[in-house]
Protein backbone atom coordinates (compact mmCIF):
# COMPACT_ATOMS: atom_id res chain seq x y z
CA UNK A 1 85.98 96.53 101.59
CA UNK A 2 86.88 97.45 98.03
CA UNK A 3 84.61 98.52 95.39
CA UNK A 4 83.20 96.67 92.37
CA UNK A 5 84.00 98.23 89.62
CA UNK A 6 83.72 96.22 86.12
CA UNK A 7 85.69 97.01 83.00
CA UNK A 8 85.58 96.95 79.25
CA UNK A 9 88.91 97.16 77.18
CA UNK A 10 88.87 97.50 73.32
CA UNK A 11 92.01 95.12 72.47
CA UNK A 12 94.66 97.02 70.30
CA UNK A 13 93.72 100.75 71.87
CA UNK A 14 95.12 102.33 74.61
CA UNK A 15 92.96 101.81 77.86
CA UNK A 16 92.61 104.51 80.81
CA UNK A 17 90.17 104.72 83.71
CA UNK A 18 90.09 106.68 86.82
CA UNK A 19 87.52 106.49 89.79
CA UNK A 20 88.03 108.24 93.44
CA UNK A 21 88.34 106.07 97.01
CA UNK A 22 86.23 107.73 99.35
CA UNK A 23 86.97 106.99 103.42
CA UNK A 24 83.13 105.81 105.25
CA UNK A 25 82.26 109.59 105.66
CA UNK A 26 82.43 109.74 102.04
CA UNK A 27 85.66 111.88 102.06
CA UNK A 28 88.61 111.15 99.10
CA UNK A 29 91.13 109.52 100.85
CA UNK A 30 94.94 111.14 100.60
CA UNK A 31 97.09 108.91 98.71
CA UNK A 32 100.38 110.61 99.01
CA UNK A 33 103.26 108.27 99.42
CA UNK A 34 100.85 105.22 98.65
CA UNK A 35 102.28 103.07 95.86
CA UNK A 36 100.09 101.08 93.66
CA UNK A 37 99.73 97.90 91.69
CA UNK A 38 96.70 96.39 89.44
CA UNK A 39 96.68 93.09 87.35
CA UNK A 40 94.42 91.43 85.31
CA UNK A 41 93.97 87.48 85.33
CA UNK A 42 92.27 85.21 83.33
CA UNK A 43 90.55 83.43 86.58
CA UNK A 44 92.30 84.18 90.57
CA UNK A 45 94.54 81.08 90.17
CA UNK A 46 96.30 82.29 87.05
CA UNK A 47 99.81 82.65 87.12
CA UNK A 48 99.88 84.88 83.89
CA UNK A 49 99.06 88.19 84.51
CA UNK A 50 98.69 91.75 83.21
CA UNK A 51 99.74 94.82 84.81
CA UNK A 52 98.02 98.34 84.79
CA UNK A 53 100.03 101.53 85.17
CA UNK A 54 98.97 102.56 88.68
CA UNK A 55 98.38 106.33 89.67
CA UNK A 56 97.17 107.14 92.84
CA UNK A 57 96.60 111.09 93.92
CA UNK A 58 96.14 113.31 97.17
CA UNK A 59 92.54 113.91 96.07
CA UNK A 60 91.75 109.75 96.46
CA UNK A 61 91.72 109.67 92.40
CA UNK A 62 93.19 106.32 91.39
CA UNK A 63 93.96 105.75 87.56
CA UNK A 64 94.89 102.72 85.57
CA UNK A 65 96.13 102.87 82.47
CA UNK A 66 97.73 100.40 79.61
CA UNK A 67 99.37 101.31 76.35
CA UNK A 68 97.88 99.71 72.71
CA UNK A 69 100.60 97.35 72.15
CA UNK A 70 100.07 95.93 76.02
CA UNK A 71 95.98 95.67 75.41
CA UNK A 72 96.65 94.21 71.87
CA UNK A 73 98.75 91.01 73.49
CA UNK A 74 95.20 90.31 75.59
CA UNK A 75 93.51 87.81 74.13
CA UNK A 76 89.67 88.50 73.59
CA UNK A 77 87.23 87.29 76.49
CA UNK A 78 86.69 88.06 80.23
CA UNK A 79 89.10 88.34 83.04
CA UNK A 80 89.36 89.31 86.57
CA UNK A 81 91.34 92.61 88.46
CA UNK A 82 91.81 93.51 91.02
CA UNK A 83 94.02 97.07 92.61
CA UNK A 84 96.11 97.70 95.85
CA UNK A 85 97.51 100.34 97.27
CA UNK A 86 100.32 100.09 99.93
CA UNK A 87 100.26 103.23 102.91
CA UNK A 88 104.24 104.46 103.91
CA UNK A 89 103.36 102.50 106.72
CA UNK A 90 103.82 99.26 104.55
CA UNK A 91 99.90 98.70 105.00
CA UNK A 92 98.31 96.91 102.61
CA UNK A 93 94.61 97.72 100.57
CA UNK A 94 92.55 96.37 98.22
CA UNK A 95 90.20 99.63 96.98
CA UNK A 96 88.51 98.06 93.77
CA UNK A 97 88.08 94.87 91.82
CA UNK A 98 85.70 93.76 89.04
CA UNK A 99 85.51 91.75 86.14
CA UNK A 100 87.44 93.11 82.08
CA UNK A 101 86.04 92.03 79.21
CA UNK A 102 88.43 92.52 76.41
CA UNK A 103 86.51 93.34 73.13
CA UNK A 104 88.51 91.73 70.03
CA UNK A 105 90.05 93.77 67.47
CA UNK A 106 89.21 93.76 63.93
CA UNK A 107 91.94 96.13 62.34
CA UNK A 108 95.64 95.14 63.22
């Protein structure tokens, strides 16, 4: 089951955020080989979407990341994300998911 995990973005700055995937024993899961994705929607149906930058590390640290000019293109208001990780094995998981709020930007 993936955690919840809710996010605030300031539009216009760069955006980074890391949290670590523990197994059920409570141990940080290995992510070597895993490959990752993330995208933020404006509701589950949406066909536009967002991407994060997805890092995902032997120590079960996951990161997401986006860039100014990508948060700055968001348009201010709430959204929903969601991130999955694929095993060598081709197996597929989703580890968190959550609501963003994008905060607007004043200076441009």
């Amino acid at each position: 089951m993936a955690q919840k995990l809710n996010l605030i973005i300031d539009q216009g700055s760069s955006f980074s955020t890391s949290f670590t995937v523990n197994d059920d024993a409570g141990v940080p899961i290995n992510f070597t080989g895993y490959t990752g994705s993330a995208q933020i929607r404006k509701h589950y149906t949406s066909t536009n979407a967002v991407s994060f930058a997805v890092t995902a590390t032997s120590t079960g640290v996951v990161e997401l990341t986006l860039n100014s000019n990508t948060t700055s293109s968001i348009e201010a208001g709430r959204y929903v994300y969601d991130v999955e990780l694929v095993a060598p094995g081709n197996t597929t998981s989703r580890v968190v998911e959550g609501i963003v709020t994008v905060t607007p930007q004043v200076t441009k």
